[in-house]
C-alpha atoms as a PDB file:
ATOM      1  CA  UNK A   1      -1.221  10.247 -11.585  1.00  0.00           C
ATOM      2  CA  UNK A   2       0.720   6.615 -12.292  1.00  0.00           C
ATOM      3  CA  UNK A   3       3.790   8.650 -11.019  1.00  0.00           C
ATOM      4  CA  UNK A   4       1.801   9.105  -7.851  1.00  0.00           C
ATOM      5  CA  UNK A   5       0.605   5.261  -7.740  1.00  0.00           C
ATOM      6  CA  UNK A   6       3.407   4.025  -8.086  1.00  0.00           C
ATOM      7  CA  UNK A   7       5.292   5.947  -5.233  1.00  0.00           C
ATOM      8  CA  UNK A   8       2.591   5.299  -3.204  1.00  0.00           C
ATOM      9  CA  UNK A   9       1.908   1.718  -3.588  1.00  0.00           C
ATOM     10  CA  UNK A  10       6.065   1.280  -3.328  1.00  0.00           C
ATOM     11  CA  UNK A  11       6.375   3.179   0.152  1.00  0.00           C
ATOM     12  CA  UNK A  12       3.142   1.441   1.256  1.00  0.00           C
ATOM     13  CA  UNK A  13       5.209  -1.430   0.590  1.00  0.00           C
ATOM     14  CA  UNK A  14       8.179  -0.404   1.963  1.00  0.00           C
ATOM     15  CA  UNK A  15       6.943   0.144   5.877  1.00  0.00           C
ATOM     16  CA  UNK A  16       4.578  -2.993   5.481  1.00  0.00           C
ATOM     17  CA  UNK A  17       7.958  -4.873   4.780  1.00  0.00           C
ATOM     18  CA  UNK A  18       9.489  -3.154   7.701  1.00  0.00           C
ATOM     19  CA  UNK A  19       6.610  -3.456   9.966  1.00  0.00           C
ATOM     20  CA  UNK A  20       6.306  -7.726   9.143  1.00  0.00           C
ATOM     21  CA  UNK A  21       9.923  -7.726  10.390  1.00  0.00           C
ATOM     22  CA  UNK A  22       8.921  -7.036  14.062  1.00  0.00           C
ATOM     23  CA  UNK A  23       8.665 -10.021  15.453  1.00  0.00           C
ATOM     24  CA  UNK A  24       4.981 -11.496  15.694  1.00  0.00           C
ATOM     25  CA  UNK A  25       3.714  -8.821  14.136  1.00  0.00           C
ATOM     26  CA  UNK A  26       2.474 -10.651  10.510  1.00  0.00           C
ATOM     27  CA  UNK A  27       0.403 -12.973  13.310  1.00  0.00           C
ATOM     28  CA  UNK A  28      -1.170  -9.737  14.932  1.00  0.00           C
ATOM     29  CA  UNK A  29      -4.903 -10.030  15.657  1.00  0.00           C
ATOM     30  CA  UNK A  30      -6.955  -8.463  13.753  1.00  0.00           C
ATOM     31  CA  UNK A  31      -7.941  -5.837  16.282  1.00  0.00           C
ATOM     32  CA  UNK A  32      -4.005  -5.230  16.176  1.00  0.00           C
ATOM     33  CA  UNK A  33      -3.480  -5.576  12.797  1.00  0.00           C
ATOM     34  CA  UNK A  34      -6.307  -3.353  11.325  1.00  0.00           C
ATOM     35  CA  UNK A  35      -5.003   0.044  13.144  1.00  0.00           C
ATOM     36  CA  UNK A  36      -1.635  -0.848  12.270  1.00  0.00           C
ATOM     37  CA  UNK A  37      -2.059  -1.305   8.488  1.00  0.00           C
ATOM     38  CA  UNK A  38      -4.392   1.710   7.881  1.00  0.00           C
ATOM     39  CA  UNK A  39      -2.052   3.679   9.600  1.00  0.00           C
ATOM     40  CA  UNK A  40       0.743   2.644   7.247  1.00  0.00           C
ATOM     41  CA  UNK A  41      -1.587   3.508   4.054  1.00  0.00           C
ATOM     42  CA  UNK A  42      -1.934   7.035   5.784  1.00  0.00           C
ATOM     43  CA  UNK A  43       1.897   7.176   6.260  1.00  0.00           C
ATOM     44  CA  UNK A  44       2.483   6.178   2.825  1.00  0.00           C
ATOM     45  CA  UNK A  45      -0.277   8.595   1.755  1.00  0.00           C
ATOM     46  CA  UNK A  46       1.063  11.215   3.454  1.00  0.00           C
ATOM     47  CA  UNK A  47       4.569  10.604   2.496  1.00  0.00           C
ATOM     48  CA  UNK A  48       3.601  10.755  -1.120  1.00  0.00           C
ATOM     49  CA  UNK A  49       1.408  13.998  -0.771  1.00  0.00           C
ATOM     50  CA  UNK A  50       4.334  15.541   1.042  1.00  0.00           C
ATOM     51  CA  UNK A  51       7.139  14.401  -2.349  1.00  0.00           C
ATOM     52  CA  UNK A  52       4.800  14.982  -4.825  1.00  0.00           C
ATOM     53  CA  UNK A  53       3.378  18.357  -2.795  1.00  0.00           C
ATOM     54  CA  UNK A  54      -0.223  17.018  -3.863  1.00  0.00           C
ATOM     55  CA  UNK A  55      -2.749  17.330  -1.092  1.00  0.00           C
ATOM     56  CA  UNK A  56      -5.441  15.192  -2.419  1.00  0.00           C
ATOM     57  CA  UNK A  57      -2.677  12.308  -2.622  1.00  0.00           C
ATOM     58  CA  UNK A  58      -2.909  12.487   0.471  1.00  0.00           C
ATOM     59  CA  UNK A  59      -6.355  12.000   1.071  1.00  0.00           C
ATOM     60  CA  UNK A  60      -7.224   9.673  -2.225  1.00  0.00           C
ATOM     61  CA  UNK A  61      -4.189   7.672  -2.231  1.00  0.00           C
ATOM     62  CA  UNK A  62      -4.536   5.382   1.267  1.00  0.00           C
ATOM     63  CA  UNK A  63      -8.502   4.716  -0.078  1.00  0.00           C
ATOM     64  CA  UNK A  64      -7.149   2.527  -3.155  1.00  0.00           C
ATOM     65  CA  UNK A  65      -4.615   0.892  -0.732  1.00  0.00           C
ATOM     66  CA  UNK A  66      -7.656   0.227   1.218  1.00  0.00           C
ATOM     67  CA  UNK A  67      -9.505  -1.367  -1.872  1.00  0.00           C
ATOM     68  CA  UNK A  68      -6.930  -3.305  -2.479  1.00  0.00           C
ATOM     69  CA  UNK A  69      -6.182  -4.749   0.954  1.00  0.00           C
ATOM     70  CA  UNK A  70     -10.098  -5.657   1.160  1.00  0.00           C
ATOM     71  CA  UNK A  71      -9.874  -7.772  -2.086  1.00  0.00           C
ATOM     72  CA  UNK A  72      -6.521  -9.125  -1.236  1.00  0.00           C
ATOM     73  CA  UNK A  73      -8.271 -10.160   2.572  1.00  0.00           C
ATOM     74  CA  UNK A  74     -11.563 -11.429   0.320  1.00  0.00           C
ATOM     75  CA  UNK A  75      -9.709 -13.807  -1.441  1.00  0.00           C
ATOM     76  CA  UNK A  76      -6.976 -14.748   1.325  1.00  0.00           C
ATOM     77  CA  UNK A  77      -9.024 -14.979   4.678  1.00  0.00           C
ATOM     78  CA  UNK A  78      -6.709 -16.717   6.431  1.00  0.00           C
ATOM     79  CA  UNK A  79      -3.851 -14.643   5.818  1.00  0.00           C
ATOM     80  CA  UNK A  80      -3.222 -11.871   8.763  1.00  0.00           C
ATOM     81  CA  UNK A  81      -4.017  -8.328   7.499  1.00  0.00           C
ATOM     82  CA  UNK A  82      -0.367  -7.299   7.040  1.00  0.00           C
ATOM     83  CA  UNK A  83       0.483 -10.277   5.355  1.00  0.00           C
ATOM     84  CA  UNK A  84      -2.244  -8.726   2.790  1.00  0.00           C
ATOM     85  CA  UNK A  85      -1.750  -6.333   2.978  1.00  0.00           C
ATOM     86  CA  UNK A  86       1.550  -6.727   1.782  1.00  0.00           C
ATOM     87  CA  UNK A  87       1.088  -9.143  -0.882  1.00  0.00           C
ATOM     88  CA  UNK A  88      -1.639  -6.485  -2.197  1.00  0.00           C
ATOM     89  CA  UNK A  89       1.107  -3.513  -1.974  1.00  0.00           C
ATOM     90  CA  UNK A  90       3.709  -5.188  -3.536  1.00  0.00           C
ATOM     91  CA  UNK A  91       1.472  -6.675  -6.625  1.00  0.00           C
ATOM     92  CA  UNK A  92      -0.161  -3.140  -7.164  1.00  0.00           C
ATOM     93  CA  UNK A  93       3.066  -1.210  -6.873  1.00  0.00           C
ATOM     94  CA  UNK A  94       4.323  -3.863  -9.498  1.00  0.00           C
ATOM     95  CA  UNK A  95       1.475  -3.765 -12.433  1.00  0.00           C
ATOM     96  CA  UNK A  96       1.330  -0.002 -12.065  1.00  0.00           C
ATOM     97  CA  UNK A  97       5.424   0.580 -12.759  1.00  0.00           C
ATOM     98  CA  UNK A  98       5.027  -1.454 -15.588  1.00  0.00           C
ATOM     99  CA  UNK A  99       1.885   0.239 -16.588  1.00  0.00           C
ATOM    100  CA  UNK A 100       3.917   3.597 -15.900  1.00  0.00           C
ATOM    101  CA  UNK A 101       7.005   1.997 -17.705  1.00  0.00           C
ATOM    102  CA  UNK A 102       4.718   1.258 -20.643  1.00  0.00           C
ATOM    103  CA  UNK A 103       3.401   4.698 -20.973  1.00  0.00           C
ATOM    104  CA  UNK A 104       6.135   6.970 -20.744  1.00  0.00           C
ATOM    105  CA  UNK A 105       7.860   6.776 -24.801  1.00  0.00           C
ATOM    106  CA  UNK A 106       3.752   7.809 -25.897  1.00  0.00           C
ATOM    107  CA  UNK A 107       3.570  10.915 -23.013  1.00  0.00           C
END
């Protein structure tokens, strides 16, 4: 399951870093900005259901990117909700590797 996180919070990461390239798109509305990033946690979701060939990754996955974009928007409102989320990716996908990183000589 870190295995999972971690791939998962790292691609979520990956096409919210491509996506805040566009140009304007980190100052999208947030009737823009919304769609957008829940469709990247899907992507990412799905992405990691299809390399890990789990089908509940799929579906459980993109709800704990959700979580964690809604407390990273709680404590950051007046940060866009790419910007977010992110900051929220990027932190998540970090403490879980070295969670993973920690675990792996006792498993």
């Amino acid at each position: 399951m870190l295995l999972e996180l971690v791939l998962f919070f790292t691609l979520a990461a990956a096409i919210t870093t491509a996506a805040v390239m566009v140009p304007g798109l980190v100052r999208a509305r947030a009737w823009a900005g919304i769609p957008l990033a829940l469709a990247i946690l899907v992507g990412a979701g799905w992405l990691t259901g299809l390399i890990v060939h789990d089908p509940v990754a799929a579906t459980i996955l993109p709800l704990f990117g959700v979580g964690a974009l809604i407390e990273t928007r709680r404590h950051l409102p007046q940060w866009s909700f790419l910007a977010a989320q992110l900051l929220s990716a990027l932190l998540v996908a970090s403490v879980v590797y070295l969670i993973y990183a920690g675990a792996q000589p006792f498993v």
